[in-house]
Protein backbone atom coordinates (compact mmCIF):
# COMPACT_ATOMS: atom_id res chain seq x y z
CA UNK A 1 82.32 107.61 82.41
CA UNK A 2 79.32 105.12 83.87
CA UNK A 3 79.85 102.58 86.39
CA UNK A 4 81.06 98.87 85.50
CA UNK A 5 80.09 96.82 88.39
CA UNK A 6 76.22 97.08 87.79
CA UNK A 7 75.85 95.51 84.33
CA UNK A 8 78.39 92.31 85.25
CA UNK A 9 78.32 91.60 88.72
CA UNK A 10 75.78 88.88 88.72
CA UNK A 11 76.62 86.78 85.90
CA UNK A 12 80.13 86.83 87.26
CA UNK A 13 79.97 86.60 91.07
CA UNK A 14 79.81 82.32 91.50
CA UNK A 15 82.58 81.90 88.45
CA UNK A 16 84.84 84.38 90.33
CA UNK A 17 84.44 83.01 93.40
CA UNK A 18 85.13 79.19 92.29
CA UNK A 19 87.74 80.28 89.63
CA UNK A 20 89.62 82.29 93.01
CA UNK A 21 89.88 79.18 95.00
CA UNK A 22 91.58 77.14 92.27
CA UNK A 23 93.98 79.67 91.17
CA UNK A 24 95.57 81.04 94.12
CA UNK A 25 95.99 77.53 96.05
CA UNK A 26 99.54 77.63 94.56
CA UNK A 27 100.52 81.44 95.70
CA UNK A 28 99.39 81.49 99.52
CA UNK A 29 95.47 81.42 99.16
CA UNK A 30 95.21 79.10 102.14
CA UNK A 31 98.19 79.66 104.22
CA UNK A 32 95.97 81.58 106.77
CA UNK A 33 97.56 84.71 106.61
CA UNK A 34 96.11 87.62 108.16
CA UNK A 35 95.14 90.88 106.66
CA UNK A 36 97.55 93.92 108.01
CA UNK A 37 95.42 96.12 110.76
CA UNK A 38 96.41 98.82 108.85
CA UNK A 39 98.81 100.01 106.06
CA UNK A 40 100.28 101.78 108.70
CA UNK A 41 100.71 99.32 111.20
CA UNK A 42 98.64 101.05 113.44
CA UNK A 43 95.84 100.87 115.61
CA UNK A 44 92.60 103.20 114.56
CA UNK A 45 92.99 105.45 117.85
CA UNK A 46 96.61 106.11 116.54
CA UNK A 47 96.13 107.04 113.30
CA UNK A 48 92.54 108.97 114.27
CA UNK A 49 94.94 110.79 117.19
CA UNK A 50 96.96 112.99 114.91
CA UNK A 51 93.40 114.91 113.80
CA UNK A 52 93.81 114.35 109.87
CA UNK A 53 92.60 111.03 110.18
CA UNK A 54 95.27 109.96 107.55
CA UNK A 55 98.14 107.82 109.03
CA UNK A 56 101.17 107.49 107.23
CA UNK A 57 102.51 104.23 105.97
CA UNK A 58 105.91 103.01 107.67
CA UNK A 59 109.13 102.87 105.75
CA UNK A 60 109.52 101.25 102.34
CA UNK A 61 112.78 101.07 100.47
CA UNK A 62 112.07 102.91 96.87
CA UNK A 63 111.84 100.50 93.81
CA UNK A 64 112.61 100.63 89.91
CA UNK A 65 110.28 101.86 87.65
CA UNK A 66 108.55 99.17 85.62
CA UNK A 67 110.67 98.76 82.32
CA UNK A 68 108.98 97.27 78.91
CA UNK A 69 110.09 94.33 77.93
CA UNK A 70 109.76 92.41 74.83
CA UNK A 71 107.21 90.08 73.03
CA UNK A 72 106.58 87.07 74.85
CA UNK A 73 105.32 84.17 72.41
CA UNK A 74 101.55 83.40 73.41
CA UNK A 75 100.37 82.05 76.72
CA UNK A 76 98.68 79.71 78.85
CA UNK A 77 97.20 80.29 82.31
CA UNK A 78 100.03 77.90 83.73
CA UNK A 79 102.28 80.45 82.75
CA UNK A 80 101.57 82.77 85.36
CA UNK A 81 103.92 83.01 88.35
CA UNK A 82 103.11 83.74 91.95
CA UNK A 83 102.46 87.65 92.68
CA UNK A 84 105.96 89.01 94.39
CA UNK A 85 105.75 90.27 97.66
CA UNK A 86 104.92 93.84 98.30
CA UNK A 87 106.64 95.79 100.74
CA UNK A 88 104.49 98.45 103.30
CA UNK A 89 104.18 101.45 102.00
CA UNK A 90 106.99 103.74 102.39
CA UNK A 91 107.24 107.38 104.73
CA UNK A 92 104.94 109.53 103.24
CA UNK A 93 101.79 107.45 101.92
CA UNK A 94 98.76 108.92 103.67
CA UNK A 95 96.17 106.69 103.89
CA UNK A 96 92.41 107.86 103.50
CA UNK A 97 90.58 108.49 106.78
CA UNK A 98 88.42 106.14 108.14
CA UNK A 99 84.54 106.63 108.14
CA UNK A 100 84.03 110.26 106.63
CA UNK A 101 82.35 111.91 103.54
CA UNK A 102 82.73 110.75 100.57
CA UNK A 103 82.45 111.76 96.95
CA UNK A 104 82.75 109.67 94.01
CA UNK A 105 83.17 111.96 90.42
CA UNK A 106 85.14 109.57 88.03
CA UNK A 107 81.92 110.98 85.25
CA UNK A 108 83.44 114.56 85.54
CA UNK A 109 84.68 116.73 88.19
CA UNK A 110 82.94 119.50 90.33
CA UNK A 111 83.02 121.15 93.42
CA UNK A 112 82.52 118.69 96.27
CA UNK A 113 79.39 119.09 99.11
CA UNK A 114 79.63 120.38 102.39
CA UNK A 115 80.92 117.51 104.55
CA UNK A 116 83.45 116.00 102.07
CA UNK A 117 86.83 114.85 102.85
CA UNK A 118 87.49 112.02 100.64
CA UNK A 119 86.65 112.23 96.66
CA UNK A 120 87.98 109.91 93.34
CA UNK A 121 88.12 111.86 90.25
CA UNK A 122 89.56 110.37 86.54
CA UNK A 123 93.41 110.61 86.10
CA UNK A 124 92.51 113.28 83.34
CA UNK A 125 91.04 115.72 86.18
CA UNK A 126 92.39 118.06 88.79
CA UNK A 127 92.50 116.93 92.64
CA UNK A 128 89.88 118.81 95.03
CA UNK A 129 91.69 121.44 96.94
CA UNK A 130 92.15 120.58 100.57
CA UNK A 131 90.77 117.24 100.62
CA UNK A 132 91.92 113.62 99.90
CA UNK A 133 91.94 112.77 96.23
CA UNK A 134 92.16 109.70 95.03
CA UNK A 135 92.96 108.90 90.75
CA UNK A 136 91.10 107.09 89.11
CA UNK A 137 93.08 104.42 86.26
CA UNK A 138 91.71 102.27 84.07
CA UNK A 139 94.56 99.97 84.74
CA UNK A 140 93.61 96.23 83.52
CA UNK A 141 91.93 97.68 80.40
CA UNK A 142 92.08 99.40 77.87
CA UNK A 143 89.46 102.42 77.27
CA UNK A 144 88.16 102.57 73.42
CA UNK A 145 89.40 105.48 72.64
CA UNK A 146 92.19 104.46 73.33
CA UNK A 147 92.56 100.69 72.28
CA UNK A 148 95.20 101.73 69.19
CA UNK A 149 97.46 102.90 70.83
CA UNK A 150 98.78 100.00 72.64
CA UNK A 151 100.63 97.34 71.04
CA UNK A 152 98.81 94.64 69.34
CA UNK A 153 100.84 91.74 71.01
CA UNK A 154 99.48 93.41 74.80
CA UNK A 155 95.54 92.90 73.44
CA UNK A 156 94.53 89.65 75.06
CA UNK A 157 93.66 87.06 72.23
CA UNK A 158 91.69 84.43 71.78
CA UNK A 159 92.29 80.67 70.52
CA UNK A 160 91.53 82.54 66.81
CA UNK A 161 93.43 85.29 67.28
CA UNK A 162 90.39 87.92 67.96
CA UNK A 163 90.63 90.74 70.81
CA UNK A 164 89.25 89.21 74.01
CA UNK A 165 86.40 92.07 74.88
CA UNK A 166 84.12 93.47 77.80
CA UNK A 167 81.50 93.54 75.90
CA UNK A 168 79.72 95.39 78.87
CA UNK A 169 82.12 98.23 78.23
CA UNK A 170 83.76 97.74 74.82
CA UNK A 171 86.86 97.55 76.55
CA UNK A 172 89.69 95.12 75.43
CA UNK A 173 91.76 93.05 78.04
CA UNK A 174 95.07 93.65 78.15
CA UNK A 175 97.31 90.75 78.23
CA UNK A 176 98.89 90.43 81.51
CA UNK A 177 99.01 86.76 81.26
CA UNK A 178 103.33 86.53 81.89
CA UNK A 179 105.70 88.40 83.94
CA UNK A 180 107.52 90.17 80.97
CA UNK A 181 104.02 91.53 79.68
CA UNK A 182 102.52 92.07 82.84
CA UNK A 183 105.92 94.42 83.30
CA UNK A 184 105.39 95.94 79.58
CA UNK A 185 101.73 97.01 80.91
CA UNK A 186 102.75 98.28 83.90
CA UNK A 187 105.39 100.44 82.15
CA UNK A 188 102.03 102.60 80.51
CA UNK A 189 99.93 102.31 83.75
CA UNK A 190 102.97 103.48 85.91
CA UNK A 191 103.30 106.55 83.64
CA UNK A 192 99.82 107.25 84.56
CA UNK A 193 100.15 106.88 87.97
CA UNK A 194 103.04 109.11 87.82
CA UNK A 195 100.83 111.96 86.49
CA UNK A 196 98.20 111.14 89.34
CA UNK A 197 101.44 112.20 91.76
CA UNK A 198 102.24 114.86 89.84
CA UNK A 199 99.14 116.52 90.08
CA UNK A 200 98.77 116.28 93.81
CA UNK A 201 96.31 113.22 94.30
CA UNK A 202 97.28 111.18 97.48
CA UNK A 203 96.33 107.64 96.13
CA UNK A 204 95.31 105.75 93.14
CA UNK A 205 92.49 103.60 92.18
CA UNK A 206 93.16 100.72 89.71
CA UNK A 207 89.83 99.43 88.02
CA UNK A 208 89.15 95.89 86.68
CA UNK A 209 91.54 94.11 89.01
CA UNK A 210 88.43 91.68 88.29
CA UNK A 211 89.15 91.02 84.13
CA UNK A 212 90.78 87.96 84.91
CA UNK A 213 86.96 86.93 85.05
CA UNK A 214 86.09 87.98 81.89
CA UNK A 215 88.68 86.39 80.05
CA UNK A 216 87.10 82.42 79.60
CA UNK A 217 89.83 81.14 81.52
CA UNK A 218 92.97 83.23 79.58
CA UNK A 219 93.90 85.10 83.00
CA UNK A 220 94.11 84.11 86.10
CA UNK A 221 93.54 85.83 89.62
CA UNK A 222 97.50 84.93 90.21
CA UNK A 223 98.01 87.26 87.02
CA UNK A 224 95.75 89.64 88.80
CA UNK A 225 97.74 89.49 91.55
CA UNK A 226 100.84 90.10 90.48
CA UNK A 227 100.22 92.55 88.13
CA UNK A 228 98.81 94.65 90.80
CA UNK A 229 101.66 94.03 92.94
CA UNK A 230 103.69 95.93 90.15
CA UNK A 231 101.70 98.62 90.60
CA UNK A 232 101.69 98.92 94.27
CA UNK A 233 104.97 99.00 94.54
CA UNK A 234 105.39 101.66 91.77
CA UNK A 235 102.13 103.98 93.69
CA UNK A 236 104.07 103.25 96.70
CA UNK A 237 107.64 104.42 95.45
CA UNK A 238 105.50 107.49 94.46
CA UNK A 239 104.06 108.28 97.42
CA UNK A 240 100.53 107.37 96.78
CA UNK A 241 98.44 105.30 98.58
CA UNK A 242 96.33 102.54 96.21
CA UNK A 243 93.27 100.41 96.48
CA UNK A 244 91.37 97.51 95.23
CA UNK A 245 88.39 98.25 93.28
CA UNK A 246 85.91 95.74 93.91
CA UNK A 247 86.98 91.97 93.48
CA UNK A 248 85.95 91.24 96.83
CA UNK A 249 87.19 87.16 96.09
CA UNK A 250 90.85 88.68 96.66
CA UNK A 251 90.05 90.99 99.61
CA UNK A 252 92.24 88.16 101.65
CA UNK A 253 95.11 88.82 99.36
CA UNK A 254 95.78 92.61 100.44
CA UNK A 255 98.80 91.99 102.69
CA UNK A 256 101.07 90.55 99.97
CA UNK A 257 99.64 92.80 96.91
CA UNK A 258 100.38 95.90 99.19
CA UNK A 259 96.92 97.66 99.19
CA UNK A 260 96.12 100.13 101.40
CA UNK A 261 91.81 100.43 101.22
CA UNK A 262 88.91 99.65 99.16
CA UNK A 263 86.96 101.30 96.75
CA UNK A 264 83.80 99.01 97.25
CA UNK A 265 80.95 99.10 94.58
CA UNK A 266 77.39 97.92 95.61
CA UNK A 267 79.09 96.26 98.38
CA UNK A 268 75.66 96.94 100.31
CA UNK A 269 73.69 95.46 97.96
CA UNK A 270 75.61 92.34 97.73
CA UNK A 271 76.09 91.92 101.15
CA UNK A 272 80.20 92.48 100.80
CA UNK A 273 80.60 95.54 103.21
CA UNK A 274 81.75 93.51 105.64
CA UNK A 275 84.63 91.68 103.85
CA UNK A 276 86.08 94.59 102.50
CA UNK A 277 85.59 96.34 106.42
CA UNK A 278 87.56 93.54 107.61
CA UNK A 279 90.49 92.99 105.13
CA UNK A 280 91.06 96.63 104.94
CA UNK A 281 90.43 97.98 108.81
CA UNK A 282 87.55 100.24 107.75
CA UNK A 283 89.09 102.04 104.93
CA UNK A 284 86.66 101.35 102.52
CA UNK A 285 85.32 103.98 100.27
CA UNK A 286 81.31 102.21 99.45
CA UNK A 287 79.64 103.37 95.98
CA UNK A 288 76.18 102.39 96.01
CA UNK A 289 73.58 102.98 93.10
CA UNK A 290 70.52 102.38 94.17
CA UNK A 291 68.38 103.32 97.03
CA UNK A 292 67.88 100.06 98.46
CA UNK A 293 71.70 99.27 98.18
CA UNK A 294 72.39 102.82 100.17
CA UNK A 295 70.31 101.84 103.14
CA UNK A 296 71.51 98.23 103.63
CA UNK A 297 75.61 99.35 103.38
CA UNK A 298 74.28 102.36 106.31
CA UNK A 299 72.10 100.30 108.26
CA UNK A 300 74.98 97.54 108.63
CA UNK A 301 77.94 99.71 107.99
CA UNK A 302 77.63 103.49 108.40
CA UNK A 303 79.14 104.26 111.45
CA UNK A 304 82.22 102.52 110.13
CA UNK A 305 83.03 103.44 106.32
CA UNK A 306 82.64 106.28 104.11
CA UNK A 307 79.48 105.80 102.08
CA UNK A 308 77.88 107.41 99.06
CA UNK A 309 74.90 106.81 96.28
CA UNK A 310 75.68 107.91 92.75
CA UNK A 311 74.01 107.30 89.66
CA UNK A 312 75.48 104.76 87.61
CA UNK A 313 76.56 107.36 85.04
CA UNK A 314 78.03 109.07 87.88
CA UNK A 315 77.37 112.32 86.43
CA UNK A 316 77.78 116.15 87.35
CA UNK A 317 75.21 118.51 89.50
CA UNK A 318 73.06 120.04 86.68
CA UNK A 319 72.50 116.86 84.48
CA UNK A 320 68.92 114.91 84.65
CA UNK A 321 70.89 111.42 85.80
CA UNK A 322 72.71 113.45 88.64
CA UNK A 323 72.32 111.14 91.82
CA UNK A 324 74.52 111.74 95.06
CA UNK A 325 72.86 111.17 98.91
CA UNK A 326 74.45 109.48 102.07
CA UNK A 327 71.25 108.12 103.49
């Protein structure tokens, strides 16, 4: 499974960022609210005193299950509401620790280096013995293999009907453009997450919380928003911790979408290390894929977060693409 952010993070980066400020003025973009310290509550010396490094999350009441719901008619980006609120986490989230080795294996699973606490591996795969795992979900769209088997009407369209792509990927959209579809997704992504507890991972890593910029305009970050809200709460009610992958324009937006760190591609390269650092207290897993990227996310960053080089296939020991150093 290769990388996303490299092929369409710099056609995208200046839309994103203008498209942000425009959609969330109505749902609390500017209201000045601060990011939480930590997930937790607590201060780094607490949650680095109980020796794991992993503090748990304070109390959250348990919520429903996403349910599906039925066909909405089609949309417009005014149709989106503002993202609900998400509670903390609730007893029993473990957050990862703070500054620490770090693997990334969503391209196929194998046994982790000396030195490794931390690694993400696909939702199909086993957790690592004795470390932190963290799922990886395609939440926001749909892989290709997979595209038939969700319902036609959850396919973002466009104006002539036709499947709105990433064409990067070949990876349709899905439609989370209104509350009752954004719940109908969530009902399928849920079930995943649900197998990520199952298995033993302790958190969950939604990808393309960023489609809303791929969508010319069909999507909005609210919709972003508040479909990841949905699944916060569910990972939450599940006892996983969850983070934002990438999307760095709604770092500011963690306290009220409930995420608890950062899974931070090229952030070194594209001088975004420190956002992430600061929104999410140093929990920020960084991916880098290139040399030069590696050196400016350690130089600026690497006595604070947990930071790896892969190769953009992210592939397994043995293979002629295999890539993996931490300076």
């Amino acid at each position: 499974m290769p990388v996303k952010r490299v092929a369409r993070v710099g056609v995208l980066r200046t839309a994103a960022a203008l498209t942000v400020l425009t959609a969330l003025a109505g749902c609390g973009a500017g209201s000045g609210e601060k990011p939480d310290e930590t997930a937790a509550g607590r201060s780094p010396e607490a949650a680095e005193a109980t020796g794991t490094g992993l503090a748990p999350a304070t109390a959250r009441p348990a919520t429903p299950k996403a349910t599906a719901g039925g066909t909405d008619k089609p949309h417009k980006s005014s149709d989106a509401a503002p993202a609900p609120s998400a509670s903390p986490a609730r007893t029993g989230v473990r957050l990862p620790p703070r500054h620490t080795g770090f693997d990334y294996q969503i391209g196929g699973a194998y046994t982790p280096p000396a030195g490794v606490r931390v690694v993400s591996r696909n939702r199909s795969a086993s957790p690592a013995p004795g470390l932190y795992n963290v799922c990886y979900v395609n939440a926001f769209q749909a892989q290709p293999a997979e595209r038939k088997t969700w319902p036609a009407d959850l396919l973002l369209r466009d104006d002539d009907g036709e499947v709105v792509m990433d064409e990067d990927w070949g990876e349709p959209l899905l439609d989370i453009g209104t509350a009752a579809k954004r719940e109908r997704v969530a009902a399928r992504v849920n079930r995943w997450i649900d197998g990520c507890a199952e298995r033993g991972f302790d958190a969950v890593e939604p990808d393309n919380y960023d489609s809303y910029t791929r969508s010319g305009g069909r999507l909005t970050a609210a919709d972003a928003t508040a479909f990841i809200t949905l699944l916060s709460r569910h990972a939450h009610a599940e006892g996983l911790a969850i983070g934002q992958k990438n999307t760095v324009e709604l770092a500011g937006q963690r306290s009220r979408t409930g995420l608890d760190f950062a899974v931070a591609e090229e952030c070194g390269t594209y001088d975004e290390c420190g956002a992430y650092a600061k929104a999410f207290d140093d929990r920020v897993l960084v991916v880098e894929y290139t040399a030069s990227g590696l050196r400016k996310a350690v130089a600026g960053y690497g006595d604070r977060l947990s930071i790896v080089q892969r190769d953009v296939e992210v592939s397994t020991p043995g293979s002629a693409d295999y890539v993996r150093r931490t300076r």
